[in-house]
Protein backbone atom coordinates (compact mmCIF):
# COMPACT_ATOMS: atom_id res chain seq x y z
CA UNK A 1 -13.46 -2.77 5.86
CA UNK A 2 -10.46 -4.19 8.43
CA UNK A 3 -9.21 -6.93 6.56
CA UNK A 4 -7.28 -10.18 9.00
CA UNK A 5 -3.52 -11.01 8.14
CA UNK A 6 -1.54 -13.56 9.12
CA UNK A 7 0.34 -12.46 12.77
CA UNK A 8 3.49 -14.65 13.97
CA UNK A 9 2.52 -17.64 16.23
CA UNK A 10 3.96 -15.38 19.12
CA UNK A 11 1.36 -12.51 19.02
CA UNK A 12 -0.42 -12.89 22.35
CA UNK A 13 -4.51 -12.85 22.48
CA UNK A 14 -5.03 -12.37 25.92
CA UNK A 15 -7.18 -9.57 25.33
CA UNK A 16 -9.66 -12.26 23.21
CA UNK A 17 -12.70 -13.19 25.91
CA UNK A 18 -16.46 -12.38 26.03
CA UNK A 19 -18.99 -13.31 28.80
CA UNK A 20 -22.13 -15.08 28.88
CA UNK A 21 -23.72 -13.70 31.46
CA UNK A 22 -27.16 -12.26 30.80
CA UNK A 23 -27.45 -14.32 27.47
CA UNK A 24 -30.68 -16.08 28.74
CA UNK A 25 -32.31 -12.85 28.14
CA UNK A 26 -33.87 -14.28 24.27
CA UNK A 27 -32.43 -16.83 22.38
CA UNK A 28 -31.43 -14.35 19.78
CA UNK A 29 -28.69 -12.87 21.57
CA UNK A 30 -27.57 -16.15 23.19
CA UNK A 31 -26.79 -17.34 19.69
CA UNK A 32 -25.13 -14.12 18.70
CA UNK A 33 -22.95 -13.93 21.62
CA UNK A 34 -21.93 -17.59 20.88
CA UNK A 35 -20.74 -17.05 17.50
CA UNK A 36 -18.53 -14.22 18.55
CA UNK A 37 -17.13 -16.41 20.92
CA UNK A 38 -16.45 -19.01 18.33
CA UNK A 39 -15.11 -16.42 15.78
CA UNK A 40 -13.15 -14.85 18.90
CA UNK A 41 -11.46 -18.22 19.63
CA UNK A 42 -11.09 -19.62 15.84
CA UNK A 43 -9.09 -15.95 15.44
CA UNK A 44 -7.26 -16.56 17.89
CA UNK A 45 -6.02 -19.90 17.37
CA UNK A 46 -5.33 -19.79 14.13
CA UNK A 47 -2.48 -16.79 14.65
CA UNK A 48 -4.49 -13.50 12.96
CA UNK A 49 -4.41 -10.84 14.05
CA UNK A 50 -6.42 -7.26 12.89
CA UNK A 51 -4.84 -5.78 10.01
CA UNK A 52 -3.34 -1.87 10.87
CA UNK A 53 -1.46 -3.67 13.83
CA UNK A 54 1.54 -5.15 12.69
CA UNK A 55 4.86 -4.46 14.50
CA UNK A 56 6.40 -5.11 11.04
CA UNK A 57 9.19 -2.37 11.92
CA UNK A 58 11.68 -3.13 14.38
CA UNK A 59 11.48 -0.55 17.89
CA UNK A 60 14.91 0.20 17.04
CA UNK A 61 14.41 1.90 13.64
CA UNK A 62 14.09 5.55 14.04
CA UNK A 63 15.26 7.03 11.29
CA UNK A 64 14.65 5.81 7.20
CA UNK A 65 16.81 6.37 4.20
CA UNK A 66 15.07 6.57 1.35
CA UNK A 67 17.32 7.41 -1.91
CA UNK A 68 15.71 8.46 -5.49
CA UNK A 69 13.68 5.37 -6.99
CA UNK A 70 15.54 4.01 -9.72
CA UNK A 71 13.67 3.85 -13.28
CA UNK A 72 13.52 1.14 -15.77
CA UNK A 73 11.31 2.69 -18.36
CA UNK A 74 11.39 5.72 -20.80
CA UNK A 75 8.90 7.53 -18.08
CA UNK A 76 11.65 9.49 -16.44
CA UNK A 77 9.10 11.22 -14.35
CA UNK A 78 7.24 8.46 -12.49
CA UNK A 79 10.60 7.41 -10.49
CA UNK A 80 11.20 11.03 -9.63
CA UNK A 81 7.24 11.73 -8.57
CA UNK A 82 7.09 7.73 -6.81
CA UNK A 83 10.18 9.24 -4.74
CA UNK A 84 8.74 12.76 -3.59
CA UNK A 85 5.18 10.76 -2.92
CA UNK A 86 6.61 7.85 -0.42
CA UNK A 87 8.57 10.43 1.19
CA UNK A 88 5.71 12.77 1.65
CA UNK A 89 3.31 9.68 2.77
CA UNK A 90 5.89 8.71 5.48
CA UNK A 91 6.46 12.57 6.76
CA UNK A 92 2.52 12.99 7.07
CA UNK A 93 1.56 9.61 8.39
CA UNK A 94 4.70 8.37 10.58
CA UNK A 95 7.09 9.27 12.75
CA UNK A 96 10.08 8.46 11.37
CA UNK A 97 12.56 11.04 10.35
CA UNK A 98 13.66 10.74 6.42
CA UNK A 99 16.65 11.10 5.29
CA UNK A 100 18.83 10.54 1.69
CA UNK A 101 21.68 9.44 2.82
CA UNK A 102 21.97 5.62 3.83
CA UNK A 103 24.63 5.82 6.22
CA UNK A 104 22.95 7.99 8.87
CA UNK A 105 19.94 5.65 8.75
CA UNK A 106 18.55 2.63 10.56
CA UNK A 107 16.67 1.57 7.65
CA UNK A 108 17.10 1.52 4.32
CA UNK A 109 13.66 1.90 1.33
CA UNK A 110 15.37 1.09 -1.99
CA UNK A 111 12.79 1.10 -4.99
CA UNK A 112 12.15 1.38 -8.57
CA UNK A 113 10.08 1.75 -11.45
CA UNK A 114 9.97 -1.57 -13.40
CA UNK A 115 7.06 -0.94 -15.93
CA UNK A 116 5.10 1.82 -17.38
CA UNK A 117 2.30 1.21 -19.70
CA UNK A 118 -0.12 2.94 -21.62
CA UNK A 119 -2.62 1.32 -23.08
CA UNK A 120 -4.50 3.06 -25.51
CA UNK A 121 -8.32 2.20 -26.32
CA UNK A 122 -9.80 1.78 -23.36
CA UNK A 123 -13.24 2.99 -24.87
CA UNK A 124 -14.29 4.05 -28.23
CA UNK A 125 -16.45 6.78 -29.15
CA UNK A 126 -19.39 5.12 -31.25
CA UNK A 127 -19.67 7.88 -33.47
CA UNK A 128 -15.97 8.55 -34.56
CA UNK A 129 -14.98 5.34 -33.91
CA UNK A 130 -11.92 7.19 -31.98
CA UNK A 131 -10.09 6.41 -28.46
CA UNK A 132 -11.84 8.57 -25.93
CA UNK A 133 -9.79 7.19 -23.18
CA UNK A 134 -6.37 5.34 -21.96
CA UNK A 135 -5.33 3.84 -18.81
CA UNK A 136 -1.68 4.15 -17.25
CA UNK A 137 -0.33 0.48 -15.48
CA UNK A 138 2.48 1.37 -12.82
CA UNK A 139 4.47 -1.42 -12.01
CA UNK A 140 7.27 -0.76 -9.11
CA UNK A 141 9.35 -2.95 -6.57
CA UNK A 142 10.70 -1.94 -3.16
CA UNK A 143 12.87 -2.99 -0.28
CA UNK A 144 12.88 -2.14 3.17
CA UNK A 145 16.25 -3.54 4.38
CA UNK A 146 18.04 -2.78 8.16
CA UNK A 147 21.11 -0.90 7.51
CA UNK A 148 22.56 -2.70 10.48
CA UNK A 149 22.13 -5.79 10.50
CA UNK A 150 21.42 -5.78 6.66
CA UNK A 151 18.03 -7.84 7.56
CA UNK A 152 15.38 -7.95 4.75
CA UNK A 153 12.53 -6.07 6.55
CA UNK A 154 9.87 -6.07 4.33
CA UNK A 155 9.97 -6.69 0.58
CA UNK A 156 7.23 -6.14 -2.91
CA UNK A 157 7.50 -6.95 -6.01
CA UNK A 158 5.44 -6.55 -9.23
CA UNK A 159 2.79 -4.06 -7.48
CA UNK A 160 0.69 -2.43 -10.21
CA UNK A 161 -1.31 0.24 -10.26
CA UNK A 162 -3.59 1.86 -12.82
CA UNK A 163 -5.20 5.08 -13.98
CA UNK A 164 -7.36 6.25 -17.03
CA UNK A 165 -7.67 9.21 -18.51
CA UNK A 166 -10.11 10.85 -21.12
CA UNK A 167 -8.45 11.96 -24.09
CA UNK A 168 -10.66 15.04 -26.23
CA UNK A 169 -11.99 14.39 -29.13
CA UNK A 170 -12.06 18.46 -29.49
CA UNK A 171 -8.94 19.35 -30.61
CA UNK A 172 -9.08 23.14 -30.33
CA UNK A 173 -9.51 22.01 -26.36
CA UNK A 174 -7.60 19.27 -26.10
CA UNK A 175 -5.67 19.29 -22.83
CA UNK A 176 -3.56 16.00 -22.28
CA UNK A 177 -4.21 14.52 -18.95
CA UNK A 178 -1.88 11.95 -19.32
CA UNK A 179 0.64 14.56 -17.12
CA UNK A 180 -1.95 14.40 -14.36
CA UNK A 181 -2.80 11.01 -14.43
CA UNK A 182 0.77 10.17 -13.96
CA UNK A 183 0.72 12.35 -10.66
CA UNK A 184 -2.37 10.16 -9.50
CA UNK A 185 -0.81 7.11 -10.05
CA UNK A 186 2.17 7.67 -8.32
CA UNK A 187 0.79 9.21 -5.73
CA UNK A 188 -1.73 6.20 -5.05
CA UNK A 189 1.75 3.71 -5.35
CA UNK A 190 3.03 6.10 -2.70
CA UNK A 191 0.43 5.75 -0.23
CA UNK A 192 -0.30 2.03 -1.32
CA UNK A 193 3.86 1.69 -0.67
CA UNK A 194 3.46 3.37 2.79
CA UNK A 195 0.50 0.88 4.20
CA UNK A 196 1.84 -2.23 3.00
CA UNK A 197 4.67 -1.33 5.19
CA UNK A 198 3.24 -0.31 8.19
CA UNK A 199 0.06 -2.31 8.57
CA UNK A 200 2.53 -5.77 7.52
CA UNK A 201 0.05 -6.53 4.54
């Protein structure tokens, strides 16, 4: 589903118009062609525009540092995994070129790991009465700053995201797919990361 955001009281809407001609054909699509209008023009005035279309990076950015997330938890992976995910998500769905190293950039992404939870318990086998499943809560922060200018592009806090996983109940097969679930989470932060950026949501 395209969702609206809020666009700048600059964006232009010339390209919002519809034509009447032919409505008196029925009724029905008189009054259907009118209420696009009027959802045209309400759009319009009010400053949306659709979401994916946000100019939320400046032209002049052509090149994005992005340096190893920093980690504020005993999870020493998810900072290391968060880093290798954004920087895969922005080689696969931009055209930016990304780089470590700050000083040969236009931009700077600076980010971190501020939580990671695991709550245990999520449900209960009836019969055992034990955990059959947890859930993992990501909670990161990032910056997107231009180096140049030192401008405050674009900036998150508090973004959580969240993953379960069964745990066996079988211990000569137990696996622990908490490893995995940590490589889901991060790599649905990375994308999540990615589109907040580039649609301006």
């Amino acid at each position: 589903m395209t969702l609206l955001t809020h666009a700048d009281s600059g964006d232009s809407h010339s390209g919002v118009g519809f034509s009447l001609r032919g409505a008196s054909a029925t009724p029905g699509r008189r009054l259907s062609l009118l209420t696009l209008l009027a959802l045209a023009l309400f759009t319009a005035a009010c400053g949306y525009h659709i979401g994916g279309q946000g100019d939320l990076i400046p032209k002049n950015v052509k090149t994005i540092a992005i340096p190893e997330f920093s980690n504020g938890t005993v999870q020493y992976r998810a900072a290391t995994l968060l880093t290798a995910d954004v920087v895969r998500e922005f080689h696969s769905r931009t055209h930016y070129k990304i780089v470590t190293d700050k000083e040969s950039a236009d931009a700077v992404l600076t980010g971190g790991v501020v939580r990671f939870d695991v709550l245990g318990g999520i449900t209960i086998d009836p019969v055992t009465t034990r955990a059959t499943s947890s859930q993992i809560v990501l909670t990161i922060q990032f910056t997107l700053t231009d180096r140049h200018t030192g401008k405050l592009i674009y900036q998150r806090t508090g973004y959580e995201f969240r993953d379960r996983y069964e745990i066996s109940t079988n211990l000569p097969t137990y696996f622990d797919e908490s490893s995995p679930a940590v490589k889901r989470v991060t790599r649905a932060a990375a994308a999540a990361v990615v589109t907040s950026i580039l649609e301006a949501f």
